[in-house]
N, C-alpha and C. Protein backbone atom coordinates (compact mmCIF):
# COMPACT_ATOMS: atom_id res chain seq x y z
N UNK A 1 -0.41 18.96 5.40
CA UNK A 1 -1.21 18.38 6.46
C UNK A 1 -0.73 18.95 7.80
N UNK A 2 -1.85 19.19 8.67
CA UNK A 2 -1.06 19.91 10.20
C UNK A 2 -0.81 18.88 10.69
N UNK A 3 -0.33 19.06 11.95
CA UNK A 3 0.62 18.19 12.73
C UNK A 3 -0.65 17.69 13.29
N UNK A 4 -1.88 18.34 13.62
CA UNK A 4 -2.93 17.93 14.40
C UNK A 4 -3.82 16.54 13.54
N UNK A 5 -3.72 17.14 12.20
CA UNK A 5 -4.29 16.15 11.21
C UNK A 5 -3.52 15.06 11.42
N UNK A 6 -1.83 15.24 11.39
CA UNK A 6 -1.13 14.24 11.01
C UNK A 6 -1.24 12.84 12.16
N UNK A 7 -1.36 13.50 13.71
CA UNK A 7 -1.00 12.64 14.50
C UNK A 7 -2.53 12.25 14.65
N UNK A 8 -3.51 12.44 14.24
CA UNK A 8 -5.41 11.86 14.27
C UNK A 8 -4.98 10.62 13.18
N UNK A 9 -4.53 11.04 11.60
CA UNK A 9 -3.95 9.83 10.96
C UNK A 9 -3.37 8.83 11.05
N UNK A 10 -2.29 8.53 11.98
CA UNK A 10 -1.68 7.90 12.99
C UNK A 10 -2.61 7.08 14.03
N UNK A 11 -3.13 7.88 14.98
CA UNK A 11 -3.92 7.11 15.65
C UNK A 11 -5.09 5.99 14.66
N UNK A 12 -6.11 6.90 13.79
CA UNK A 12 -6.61 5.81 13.15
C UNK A 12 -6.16 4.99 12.34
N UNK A 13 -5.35 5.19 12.15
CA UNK A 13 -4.63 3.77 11.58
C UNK A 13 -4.19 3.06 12.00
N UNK A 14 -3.51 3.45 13.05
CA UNK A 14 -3.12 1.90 14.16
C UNK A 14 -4.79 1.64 14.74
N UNK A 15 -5.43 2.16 14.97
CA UNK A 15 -6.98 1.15 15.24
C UNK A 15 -7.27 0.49 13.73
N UNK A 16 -7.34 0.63 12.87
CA UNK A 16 -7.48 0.13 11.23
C UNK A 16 -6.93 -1.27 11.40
N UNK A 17 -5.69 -1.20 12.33
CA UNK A 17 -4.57 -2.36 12.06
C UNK A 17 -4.97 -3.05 13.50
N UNK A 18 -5.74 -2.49 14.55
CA UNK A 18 -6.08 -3.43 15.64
C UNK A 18 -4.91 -3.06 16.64
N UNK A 19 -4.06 -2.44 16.55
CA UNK A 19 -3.56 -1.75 17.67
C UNK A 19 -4.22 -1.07 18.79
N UNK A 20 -3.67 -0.90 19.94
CA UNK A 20 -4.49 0.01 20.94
C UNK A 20 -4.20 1.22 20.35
N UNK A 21 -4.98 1.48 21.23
CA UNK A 21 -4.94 3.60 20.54
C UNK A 21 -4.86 4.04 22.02
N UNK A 22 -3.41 4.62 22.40
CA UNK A 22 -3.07 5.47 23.11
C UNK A 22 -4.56 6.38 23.95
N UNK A 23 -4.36 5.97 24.87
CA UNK A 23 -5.71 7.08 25.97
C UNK A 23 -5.75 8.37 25.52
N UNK A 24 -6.66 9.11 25.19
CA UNK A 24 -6.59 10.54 25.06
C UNK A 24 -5.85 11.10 23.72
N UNK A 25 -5.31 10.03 23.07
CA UNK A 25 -5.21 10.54 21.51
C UNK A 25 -4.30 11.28 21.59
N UNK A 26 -3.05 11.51 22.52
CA UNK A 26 -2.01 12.94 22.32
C UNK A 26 -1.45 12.73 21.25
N UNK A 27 -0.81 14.07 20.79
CA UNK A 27 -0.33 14.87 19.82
C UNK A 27 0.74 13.97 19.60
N UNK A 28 1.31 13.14 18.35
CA UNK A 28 2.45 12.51 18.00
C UNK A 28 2.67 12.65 16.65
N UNK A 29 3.99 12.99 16.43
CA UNK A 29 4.63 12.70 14.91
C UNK A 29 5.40 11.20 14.72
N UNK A 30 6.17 11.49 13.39
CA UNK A 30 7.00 10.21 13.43
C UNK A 30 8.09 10.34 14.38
N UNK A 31 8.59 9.62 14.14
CA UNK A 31 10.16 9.09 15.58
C UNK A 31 9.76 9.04 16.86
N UNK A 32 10.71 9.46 17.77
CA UNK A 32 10.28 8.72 18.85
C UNK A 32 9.34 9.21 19.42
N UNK A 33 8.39 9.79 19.07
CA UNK A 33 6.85 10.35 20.05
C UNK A 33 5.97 9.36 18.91
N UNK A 34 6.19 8.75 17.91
CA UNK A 34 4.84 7.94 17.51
C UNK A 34 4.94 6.14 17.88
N UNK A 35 3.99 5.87 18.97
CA UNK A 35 4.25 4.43 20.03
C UNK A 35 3.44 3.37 19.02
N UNK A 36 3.16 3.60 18.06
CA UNK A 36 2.46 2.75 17.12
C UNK A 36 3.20 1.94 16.14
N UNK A 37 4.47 2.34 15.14
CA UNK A 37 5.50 1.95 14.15
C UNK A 37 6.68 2.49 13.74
N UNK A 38 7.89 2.33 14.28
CA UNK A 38 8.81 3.28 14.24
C UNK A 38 9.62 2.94 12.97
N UNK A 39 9.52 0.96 12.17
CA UNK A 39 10.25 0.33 10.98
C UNK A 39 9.15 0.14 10.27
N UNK A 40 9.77 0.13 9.29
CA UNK A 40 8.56 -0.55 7.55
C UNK A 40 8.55 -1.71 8.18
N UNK A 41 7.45 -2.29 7.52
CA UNK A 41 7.53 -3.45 7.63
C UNK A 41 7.93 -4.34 6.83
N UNK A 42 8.04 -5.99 7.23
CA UNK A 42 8.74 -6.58 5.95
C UNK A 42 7.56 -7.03 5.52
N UNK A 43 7.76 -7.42 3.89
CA UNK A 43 6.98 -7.63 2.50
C UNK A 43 7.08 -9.53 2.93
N UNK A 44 5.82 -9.79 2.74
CA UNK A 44 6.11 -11.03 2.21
C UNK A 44 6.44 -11.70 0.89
N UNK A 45 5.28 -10.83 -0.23
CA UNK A 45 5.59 -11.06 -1.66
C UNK A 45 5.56 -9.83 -2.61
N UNK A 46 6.07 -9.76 -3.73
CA UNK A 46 6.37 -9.10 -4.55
C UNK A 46 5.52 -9.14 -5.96
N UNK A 47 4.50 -8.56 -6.29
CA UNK A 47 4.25 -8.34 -7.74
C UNK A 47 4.82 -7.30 -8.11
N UNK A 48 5.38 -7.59 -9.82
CA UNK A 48 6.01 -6.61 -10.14
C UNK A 48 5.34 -6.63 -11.86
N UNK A 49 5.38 -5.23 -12.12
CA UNK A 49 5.50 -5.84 -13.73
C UNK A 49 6.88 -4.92 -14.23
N UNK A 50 7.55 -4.98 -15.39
CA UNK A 50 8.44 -4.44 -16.08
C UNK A 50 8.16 -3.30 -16.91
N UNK A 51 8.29 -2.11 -16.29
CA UNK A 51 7.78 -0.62 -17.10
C UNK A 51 8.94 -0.65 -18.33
N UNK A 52 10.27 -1.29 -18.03
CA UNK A 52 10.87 -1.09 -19.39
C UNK A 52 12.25 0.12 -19.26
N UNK A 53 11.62 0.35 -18.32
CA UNK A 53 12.67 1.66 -17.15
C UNK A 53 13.46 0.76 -16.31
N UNK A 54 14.10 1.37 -15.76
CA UNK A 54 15.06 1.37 -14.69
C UNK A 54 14.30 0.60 -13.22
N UNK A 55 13.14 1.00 -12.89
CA UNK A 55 12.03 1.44 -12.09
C UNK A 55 11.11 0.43 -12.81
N UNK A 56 11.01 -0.77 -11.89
CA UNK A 56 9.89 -1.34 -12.49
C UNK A 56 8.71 -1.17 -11.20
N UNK A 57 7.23 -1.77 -11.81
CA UNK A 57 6.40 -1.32 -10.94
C UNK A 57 6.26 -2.36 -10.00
N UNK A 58 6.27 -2.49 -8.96
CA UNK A 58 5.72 -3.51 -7.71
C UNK A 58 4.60 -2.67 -6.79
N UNK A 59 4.24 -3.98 -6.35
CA UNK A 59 3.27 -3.93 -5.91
C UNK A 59 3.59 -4.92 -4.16
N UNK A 60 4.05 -4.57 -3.22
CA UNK A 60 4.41 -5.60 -2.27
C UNK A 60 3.65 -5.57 -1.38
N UNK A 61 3.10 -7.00 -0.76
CA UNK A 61 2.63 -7.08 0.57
C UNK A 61 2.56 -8.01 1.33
N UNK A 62 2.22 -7.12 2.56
CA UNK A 62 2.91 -7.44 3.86
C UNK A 62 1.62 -7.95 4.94
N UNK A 63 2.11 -8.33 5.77
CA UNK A 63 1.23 -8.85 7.00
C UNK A 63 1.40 -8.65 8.47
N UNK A 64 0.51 -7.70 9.09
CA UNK A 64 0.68 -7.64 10.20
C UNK A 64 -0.96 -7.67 10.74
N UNK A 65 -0.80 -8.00 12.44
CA UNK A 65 -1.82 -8.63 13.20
C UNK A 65 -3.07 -9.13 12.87
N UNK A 66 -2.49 -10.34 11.76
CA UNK A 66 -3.27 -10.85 11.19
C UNK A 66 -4.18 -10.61 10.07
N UNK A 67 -3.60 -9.16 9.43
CA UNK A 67 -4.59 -8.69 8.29
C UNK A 67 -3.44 -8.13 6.92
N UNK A 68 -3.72 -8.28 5.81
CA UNK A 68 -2.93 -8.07 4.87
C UNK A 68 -2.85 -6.43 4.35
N UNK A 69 -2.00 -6.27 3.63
CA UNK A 69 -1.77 -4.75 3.18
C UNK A 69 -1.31 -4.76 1.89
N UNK A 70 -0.79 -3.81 1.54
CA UNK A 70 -0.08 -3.43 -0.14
C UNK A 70 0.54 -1.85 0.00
N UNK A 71 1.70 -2.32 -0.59
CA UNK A 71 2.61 -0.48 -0.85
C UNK A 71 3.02 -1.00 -2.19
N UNK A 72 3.00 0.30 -2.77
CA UNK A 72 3.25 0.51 -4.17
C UNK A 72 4.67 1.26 -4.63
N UNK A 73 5.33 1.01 -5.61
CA UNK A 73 6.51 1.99 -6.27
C UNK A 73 5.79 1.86 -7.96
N UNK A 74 5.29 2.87 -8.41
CA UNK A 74 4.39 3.25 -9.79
C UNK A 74 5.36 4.00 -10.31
N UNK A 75 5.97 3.42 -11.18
CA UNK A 75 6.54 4.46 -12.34
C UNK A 75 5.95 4.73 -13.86
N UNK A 76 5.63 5.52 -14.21
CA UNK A 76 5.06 5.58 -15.56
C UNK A 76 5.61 6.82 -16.26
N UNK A 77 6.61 6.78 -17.32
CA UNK A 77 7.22 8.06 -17.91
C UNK A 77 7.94 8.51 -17.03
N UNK A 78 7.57 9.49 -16.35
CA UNK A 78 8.88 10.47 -15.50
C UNK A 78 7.81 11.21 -14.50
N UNK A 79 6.65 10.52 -14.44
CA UNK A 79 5.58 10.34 -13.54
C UNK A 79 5.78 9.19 -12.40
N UNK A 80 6.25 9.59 -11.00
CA UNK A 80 6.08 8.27 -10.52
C UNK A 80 5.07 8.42 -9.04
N UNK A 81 5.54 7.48 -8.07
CA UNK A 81 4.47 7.71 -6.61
C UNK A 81 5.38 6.24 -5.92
N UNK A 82 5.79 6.36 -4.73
CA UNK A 82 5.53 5.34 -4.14
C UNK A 82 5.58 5.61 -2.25
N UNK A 83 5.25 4.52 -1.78
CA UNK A 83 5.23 4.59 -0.42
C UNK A 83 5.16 2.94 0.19
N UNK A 84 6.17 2.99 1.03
CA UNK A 84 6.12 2.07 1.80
C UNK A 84 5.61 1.55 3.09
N UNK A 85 5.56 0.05 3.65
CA UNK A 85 5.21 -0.21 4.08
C UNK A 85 4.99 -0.19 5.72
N UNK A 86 4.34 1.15 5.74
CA UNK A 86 4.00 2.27 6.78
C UNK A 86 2.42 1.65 7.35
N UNK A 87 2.17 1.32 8.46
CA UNK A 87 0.94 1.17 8.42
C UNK A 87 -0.04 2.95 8.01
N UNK A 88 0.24 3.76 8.60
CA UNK A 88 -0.15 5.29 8.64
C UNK A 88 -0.76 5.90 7.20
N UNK A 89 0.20 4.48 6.10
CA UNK A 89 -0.53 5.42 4.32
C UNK A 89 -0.86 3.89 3.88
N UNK A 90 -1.70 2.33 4.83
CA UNK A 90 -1.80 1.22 4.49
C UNK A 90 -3.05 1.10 4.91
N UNK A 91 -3.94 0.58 4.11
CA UNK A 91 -5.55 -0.14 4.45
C UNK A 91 -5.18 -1.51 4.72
N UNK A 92 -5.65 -2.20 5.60
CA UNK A 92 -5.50 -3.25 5.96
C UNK A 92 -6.72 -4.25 5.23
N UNK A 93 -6.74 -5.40 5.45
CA UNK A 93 -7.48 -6.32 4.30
C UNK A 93 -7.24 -7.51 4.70
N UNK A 94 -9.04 -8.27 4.79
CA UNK A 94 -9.28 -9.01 5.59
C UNK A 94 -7.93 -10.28 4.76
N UNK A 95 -7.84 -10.52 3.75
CA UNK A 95 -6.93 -11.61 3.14
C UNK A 95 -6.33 -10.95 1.63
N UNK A 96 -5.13 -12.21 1.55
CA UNK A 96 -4.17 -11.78 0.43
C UNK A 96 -4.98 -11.11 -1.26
N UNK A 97 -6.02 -11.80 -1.05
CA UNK A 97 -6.82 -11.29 -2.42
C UNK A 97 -7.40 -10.25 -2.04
N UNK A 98 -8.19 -9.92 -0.83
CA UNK A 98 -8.33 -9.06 -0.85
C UNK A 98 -7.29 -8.07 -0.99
N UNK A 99 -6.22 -7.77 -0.54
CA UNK A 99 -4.98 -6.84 -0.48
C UNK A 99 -4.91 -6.85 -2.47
N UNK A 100 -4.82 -7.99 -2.80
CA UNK A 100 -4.28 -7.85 -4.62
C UNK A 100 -5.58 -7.23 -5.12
N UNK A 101 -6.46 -7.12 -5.02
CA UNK A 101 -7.94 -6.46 -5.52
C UNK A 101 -7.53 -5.23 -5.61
N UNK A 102 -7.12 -4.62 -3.82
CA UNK A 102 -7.23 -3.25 -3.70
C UNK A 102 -6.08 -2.52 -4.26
N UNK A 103 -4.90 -2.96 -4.57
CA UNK A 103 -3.57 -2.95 -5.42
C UNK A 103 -3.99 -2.84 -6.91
N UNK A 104 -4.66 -3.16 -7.29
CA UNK A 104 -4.85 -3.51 -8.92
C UNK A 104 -5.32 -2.11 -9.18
N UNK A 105 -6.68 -2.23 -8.10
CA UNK A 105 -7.58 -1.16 -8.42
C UNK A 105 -7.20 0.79 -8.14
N UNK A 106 -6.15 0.48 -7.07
CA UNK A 106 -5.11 1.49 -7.04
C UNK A 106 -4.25 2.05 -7.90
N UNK A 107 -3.55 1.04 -8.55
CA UNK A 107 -2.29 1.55 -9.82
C UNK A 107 -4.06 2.00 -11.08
N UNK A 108 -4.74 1.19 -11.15
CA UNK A 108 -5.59 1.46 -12.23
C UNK A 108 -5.91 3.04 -12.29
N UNK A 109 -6.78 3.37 -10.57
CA UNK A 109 -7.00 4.72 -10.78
C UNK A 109 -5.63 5.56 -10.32
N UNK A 110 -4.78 5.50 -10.32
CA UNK A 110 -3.34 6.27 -10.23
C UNK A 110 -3.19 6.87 -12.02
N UNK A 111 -3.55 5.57 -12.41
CA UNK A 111 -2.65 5.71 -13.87
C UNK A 111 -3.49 6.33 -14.74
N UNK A 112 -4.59 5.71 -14.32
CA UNK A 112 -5.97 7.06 -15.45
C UNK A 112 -5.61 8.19 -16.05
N UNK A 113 -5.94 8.59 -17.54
CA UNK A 113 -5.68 9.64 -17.93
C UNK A 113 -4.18 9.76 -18.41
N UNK A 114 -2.83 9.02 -18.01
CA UNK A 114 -2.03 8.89 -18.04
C UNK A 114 -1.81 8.45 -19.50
N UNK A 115 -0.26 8.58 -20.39
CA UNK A 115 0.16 8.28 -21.67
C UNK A 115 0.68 6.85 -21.55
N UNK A 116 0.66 6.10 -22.67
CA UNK A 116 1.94 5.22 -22.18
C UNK A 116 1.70 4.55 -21.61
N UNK A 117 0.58 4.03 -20.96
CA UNK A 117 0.12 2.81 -19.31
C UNK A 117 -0.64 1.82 -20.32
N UNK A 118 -0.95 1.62 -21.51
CA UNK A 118 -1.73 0.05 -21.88
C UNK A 118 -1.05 -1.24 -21.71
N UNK A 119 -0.60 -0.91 -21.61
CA UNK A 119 0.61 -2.64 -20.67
C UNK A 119 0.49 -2.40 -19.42
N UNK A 120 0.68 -1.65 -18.82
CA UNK A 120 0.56 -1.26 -17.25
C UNK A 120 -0.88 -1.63 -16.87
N UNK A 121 -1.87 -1.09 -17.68
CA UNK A 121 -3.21 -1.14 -16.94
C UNK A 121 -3.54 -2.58 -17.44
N UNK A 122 -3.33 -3.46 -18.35
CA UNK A 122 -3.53 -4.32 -18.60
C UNK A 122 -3.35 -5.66 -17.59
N UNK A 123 -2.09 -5.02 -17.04
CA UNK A 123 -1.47 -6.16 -16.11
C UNK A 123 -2.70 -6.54 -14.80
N UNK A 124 -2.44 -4.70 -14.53
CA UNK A 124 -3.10 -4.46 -13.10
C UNK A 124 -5.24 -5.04 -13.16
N UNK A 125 -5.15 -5.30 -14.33
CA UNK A 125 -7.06 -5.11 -14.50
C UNK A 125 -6.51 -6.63 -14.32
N UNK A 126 -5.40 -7.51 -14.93
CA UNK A 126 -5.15 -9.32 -14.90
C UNK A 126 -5.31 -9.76 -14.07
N UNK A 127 -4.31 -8.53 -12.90
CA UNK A 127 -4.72 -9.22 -11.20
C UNK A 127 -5.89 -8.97 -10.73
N UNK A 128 -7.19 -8.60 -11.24
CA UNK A 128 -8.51 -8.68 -10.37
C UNK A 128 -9.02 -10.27 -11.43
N UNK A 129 -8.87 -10.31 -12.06
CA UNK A 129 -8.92 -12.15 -13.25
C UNK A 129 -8.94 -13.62 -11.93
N UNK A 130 -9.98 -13.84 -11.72
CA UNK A 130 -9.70 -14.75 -10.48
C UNK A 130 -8.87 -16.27 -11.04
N UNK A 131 -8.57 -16.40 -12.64
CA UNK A 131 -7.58 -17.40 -12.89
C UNK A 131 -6.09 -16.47 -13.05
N UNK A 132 -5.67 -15.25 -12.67
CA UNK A 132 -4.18 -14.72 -12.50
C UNK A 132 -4.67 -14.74 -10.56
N UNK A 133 -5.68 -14.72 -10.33
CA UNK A 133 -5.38 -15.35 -8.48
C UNK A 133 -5.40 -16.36 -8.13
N UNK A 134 -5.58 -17.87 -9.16
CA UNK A 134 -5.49 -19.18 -8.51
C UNK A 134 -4.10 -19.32 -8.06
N UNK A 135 -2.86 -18.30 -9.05
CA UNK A 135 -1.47 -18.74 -8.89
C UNK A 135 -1.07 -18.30 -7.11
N UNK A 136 -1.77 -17.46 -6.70
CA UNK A 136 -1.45 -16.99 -5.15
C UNK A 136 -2.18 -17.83 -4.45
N UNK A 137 -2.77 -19.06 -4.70
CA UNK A 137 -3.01 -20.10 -3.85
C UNK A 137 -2.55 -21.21 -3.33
């Protein structure tokens, strides 16, 4: 990704999240030239399921200016992905179900095609089950 792409990504995402967006859009990376998020943020809750590895899968999210999110750690085999709670790689979401919808439906198409995931995808298709979302009420 260029640096030009990178710091346009940045800007729209802090508007995504309801931040101001810097006048004139200048050129910023991470550290101290990006005025939008310099810490992760903190998680409020934790889904996880047990891959059986070392590395189990979660699913955590967080809340900022009033709208919910989700970062993932996916391990499957010696296949993994994760990213934290960055607004810059986070869709924001009007509420907590919404955030667990878009989480489910994420590890689902991550894992597609993949060996080894019928417990994994099983879990993740449970959390769109609106009786595995009465328990987050």
């Amino acid at each position: 990704m260029t640096t030009i792409r990178y710091s346009e990504m940045l800007h729209n995402s802090a508007a995504k999240w309801g931040l101001d967006v810097v006048p004139g859009r200048p050129l910023i990376t991470d550290g101290p030239t990006n005025p939008y998020q310099q810490k992760i943020l903190p998680t409020k809750e934790t889904l996880q399921f047990d891959t059986g590895s070392r590395h189990p899968t979660e699913t955590r999210l967080f809340r900022f200016n009033g709208q919910w999110g989700y970062c993932l750690s996916l391990h499957v085999g010696n296949w993994s992905t994760s990213y934290g709670a960055f607004l810059k790689f986070c869709d924001p979401y009007p509420t907590r179900e919404a955030a667990i919808h878009a989480a489910a439906r994420d590890i689902i198409r991550r894992i597609k095609g993949k060996k080894g995931v019928g417990k994994l995808a099983a879990w993740a298709k449970s959390l769109l089950e609106p009786k595995q979302l009465s328990i987050f009420d």
